[in-house]
C-alpha atoms as a PDB file:
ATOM      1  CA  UNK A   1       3.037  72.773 -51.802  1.00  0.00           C
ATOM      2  CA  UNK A   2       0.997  74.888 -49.593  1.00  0.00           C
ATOM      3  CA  UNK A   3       2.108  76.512 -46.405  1.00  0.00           C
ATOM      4  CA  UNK A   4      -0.011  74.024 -44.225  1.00  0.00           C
ATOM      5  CA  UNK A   5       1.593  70.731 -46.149  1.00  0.00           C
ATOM      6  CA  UNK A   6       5.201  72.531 -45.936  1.00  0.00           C
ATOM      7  CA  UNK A   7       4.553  73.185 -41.996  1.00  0.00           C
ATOM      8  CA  UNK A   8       3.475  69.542 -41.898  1.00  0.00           C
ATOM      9  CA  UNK A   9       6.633  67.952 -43.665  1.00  0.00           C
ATOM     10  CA  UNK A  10       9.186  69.968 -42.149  1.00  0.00           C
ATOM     11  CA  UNK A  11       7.077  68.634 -38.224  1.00  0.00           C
ATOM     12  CA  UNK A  12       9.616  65.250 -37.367  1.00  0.00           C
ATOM     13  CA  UNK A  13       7.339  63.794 -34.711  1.00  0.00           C
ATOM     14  CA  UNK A  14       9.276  60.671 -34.986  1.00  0.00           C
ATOM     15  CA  UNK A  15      11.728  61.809 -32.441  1.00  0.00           C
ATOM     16  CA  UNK A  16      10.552  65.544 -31.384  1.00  0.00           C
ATOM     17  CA  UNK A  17      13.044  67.727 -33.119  1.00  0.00           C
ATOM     18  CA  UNK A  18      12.875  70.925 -34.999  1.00  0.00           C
ATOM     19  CA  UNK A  19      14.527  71.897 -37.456  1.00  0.00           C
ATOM     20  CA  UNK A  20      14.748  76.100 -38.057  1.00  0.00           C
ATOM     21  CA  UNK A  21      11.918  75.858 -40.588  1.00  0.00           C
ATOM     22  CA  UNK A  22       9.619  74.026 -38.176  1.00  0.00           C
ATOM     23  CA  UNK A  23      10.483  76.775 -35.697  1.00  0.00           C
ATOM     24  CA  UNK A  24       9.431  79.123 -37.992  1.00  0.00           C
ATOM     25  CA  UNK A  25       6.422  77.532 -39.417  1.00  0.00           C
ATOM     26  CA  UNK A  26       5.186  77.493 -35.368  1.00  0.00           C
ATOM     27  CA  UNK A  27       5.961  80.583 -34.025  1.00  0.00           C
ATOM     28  CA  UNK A  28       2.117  81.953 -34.414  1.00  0.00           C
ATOM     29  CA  UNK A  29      -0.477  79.539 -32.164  1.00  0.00           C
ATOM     30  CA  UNK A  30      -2.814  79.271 -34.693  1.00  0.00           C
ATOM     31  CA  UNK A  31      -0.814  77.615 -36.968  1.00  0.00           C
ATOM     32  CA  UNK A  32      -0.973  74.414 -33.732  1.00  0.00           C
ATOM     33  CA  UNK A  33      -4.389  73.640 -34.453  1.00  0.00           C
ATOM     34  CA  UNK A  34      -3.858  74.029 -38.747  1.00  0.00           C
ATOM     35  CA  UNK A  35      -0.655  71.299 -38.093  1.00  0.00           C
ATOM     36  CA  UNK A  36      -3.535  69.316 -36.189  1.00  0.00           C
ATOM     37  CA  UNK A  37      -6.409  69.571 -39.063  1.00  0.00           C
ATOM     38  CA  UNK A  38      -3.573  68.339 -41.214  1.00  0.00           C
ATOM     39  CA  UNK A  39      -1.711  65.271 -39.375  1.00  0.00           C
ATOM     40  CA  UNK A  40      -5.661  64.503 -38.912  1.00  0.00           C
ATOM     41  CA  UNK A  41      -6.415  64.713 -42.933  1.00  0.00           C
ATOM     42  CA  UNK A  42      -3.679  62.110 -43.664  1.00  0.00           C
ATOM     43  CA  UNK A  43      -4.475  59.916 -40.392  1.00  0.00           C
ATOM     44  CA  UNK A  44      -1.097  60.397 -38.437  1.00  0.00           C
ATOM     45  CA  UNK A  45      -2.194  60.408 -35.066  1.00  0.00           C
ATOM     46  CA  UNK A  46       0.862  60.079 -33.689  1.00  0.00           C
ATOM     47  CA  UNK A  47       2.441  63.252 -35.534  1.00  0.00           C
ATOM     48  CA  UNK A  48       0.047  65.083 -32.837  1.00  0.00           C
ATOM     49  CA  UNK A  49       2.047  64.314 -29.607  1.00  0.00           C
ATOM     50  CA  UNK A  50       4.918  66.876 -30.659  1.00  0.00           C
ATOM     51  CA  UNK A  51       1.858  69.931 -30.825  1.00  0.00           C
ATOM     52  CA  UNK A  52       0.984  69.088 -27.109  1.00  0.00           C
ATOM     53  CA  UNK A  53       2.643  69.829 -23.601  1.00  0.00           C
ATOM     54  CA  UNK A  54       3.319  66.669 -21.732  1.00  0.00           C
ATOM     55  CA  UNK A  55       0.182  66.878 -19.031  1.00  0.00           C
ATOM     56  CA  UNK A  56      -2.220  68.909 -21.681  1.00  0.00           C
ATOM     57  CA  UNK A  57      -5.601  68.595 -21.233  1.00  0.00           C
ATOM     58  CA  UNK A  58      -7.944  68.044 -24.182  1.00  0.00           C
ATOM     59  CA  UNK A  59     -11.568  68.632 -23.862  1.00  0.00           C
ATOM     60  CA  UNK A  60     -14.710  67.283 -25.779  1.00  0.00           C
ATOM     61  CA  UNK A  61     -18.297  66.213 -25.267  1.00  0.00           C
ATOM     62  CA  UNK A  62     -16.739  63.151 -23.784  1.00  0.00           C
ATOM     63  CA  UNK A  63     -15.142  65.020 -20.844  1.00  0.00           C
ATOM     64  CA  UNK A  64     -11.689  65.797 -20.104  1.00  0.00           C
ATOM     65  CA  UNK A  65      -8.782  63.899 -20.584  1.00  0.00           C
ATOM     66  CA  UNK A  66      -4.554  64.395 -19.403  1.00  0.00           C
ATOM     67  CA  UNK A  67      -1.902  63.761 -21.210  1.00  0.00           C
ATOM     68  CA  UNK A  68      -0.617  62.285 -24.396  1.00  0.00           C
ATOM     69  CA  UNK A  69      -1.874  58.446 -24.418  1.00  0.00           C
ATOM     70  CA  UNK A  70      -5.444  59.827 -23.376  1.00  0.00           C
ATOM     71  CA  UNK A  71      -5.373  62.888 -25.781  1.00  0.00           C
ATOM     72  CA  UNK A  72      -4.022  60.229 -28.415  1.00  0.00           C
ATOM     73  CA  UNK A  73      -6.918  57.857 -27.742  1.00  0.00           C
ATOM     74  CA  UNK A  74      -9.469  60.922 -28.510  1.00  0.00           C
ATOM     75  CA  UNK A  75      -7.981  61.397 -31.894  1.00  0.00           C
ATOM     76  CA  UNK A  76      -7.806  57.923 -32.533  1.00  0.00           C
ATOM     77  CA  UNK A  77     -11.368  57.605 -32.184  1.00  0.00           C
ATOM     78  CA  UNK A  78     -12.032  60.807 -34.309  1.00  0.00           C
ATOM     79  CA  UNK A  79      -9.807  59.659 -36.816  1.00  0.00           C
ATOM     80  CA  UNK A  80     -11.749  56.387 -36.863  1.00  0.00           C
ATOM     81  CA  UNK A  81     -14.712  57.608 -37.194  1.00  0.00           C
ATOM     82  CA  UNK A  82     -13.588  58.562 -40.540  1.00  0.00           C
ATOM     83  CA  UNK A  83     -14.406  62.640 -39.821  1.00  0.00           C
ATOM     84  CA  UNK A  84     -13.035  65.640 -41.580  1.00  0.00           C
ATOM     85  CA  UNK A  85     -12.343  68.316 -39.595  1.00  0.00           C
ATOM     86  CA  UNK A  86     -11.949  72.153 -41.293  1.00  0.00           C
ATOM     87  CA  UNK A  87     -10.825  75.273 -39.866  1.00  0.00           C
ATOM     88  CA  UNK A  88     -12.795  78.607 -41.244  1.00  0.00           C
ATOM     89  CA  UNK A  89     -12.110  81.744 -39.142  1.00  0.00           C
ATOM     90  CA  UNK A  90      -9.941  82.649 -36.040  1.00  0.00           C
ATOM     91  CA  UNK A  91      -9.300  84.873 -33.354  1.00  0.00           C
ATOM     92  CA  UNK A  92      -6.072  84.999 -31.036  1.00  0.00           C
ATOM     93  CA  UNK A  93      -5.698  87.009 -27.558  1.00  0.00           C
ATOM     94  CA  UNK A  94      -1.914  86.841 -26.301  1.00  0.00           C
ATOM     95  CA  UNK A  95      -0.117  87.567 -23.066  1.00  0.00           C
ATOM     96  CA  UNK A  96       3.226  87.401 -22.588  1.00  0.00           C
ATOM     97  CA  UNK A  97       3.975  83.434 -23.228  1.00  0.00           C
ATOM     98  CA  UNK A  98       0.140  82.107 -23.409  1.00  0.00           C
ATOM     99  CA  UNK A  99      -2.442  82.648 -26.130  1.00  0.00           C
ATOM    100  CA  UNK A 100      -6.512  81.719 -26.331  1.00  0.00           C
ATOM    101  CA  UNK A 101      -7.297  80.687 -29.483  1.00  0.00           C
ATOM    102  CA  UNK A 102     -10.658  80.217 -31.111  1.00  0.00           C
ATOM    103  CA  UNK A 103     -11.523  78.545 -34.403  1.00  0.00           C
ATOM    104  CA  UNK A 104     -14.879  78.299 -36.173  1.00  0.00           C
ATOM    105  CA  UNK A 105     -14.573  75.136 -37.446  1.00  0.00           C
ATOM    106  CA  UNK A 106     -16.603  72.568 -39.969  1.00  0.00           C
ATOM    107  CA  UNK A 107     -16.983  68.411 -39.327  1.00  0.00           C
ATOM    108  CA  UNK A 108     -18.078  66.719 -41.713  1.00  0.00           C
ATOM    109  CA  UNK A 109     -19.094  62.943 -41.472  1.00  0.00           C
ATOM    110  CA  UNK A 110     -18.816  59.841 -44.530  1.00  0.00           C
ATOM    111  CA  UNK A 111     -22.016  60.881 -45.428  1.00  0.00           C
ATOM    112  CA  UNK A 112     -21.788  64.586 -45.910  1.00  0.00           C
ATOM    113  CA  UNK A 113     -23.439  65.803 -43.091  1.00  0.00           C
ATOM    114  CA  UNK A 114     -21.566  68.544 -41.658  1.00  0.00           C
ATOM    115  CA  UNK A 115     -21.669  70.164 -37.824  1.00  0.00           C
ATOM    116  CA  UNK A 116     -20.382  73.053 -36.453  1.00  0.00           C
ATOM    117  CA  UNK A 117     -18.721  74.935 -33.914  1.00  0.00           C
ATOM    118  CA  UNK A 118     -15.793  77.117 -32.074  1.00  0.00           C
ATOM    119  CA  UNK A 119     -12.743  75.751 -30.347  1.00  0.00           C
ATOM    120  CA  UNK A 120     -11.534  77.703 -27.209  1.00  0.00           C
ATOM    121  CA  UNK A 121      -7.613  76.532 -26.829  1.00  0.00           C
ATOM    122  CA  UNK A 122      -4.829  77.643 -24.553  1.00  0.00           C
ATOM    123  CA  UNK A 123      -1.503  77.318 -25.654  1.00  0.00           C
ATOM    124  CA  UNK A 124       2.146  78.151 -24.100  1.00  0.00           C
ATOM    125  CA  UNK A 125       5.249  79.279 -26.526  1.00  0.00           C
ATOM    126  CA  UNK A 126       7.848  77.233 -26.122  1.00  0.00           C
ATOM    127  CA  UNK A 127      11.486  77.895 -25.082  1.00  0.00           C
ATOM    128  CA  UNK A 128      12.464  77.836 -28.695  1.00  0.00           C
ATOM    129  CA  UNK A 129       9.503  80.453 -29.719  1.00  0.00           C
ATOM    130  CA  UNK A 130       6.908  77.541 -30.896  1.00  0.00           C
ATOM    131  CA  UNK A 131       3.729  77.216 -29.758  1.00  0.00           C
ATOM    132  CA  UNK A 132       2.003  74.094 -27.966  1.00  0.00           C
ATOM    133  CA  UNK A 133      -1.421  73.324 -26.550  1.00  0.00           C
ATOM    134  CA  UNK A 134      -2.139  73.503 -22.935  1.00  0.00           C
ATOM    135  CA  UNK A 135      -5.551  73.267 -22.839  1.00  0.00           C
ATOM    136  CA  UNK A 136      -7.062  72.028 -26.066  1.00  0.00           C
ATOM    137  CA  UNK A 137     -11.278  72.767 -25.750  1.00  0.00           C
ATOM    138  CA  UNK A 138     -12.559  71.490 -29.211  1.00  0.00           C
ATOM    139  CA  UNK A 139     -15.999  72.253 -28.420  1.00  0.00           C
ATOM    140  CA  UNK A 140     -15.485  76.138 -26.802  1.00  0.00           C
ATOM    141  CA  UNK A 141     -18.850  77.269 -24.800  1.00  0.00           C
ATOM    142  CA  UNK A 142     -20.843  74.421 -26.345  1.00  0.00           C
ATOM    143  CA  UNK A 143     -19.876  72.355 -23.021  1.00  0.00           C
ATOM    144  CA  UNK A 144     -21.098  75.247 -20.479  1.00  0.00           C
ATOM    145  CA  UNK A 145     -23.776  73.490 -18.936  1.00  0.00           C
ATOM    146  CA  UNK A 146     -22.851  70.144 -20.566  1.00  0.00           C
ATOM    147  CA  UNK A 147     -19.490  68.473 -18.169  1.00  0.00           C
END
């Protein structure tokens, strides 16, 4: 089982707990968006609220949305569409309790075509040392200009 899939089964988004190895698995923020690329792979939406705050905000060329039944609704739709999603390379910048993230990352559609680009997320550690998205920008500096 590889460390992604092991962080994945250990995440119990049914009712929001950790266990110790859950704890563990998210004490580094850019192991967030690698729980998201995999809940994504095996279509479990839901198993995304749990890597969010409460009044995140997730970003996209759609605009930006609050909260967890709007953030929900923007996966649904990317889920639906039947995308893969791939994370290459990353940088992290921390300070004290937040961290800016980026990911160069790969989507591919059903048909093979593939586009590409770099995330810019904020994310806060949590009281029990994991990490969770604050601000969740999939597209980075590709929406200067754009929203």
């Amino acid at each position: 089982m590889s460390m992604l899939a092991a962080c994945a089964a250990y995440f119990s988004p049914q009712d929001g707990t950790h266990d110790e190895r859950t704890a563990m698995d998210t004490r580094r923020p850019e192991a967030i968006s690698q729980l998201l690329v995999e809940r994504l792979r095996v279509d479990d939406v839901d198993g995304l609220e749990h890597l969010y705050e409460p009044d995140a905000a997730f970003v996209d060329y759609d605009g930006v949305v609050k909260g967890w039944a709007a953030i929900r609704t923007a996966h649904q739709r990317f889920a639906d569409a039947g995308l893969q999603l791939s994370l290459n390379n990353f940088v992290v910048f921390e300070a004290d309790d937040l961290a800016l993230v980026h990911w160069s990352w790969t989507v591919r559609d059903k048909a093979g075509s593939a586009q590409q680009g770099t995330s810019a997320e904020v994310l806060r550690r949590q009281p029990d040392g994991s990490w969770k998205f604050v601000i969740d920008n999939s597209d980075g500096s590709a929406l200067v200009g754009h929203l």
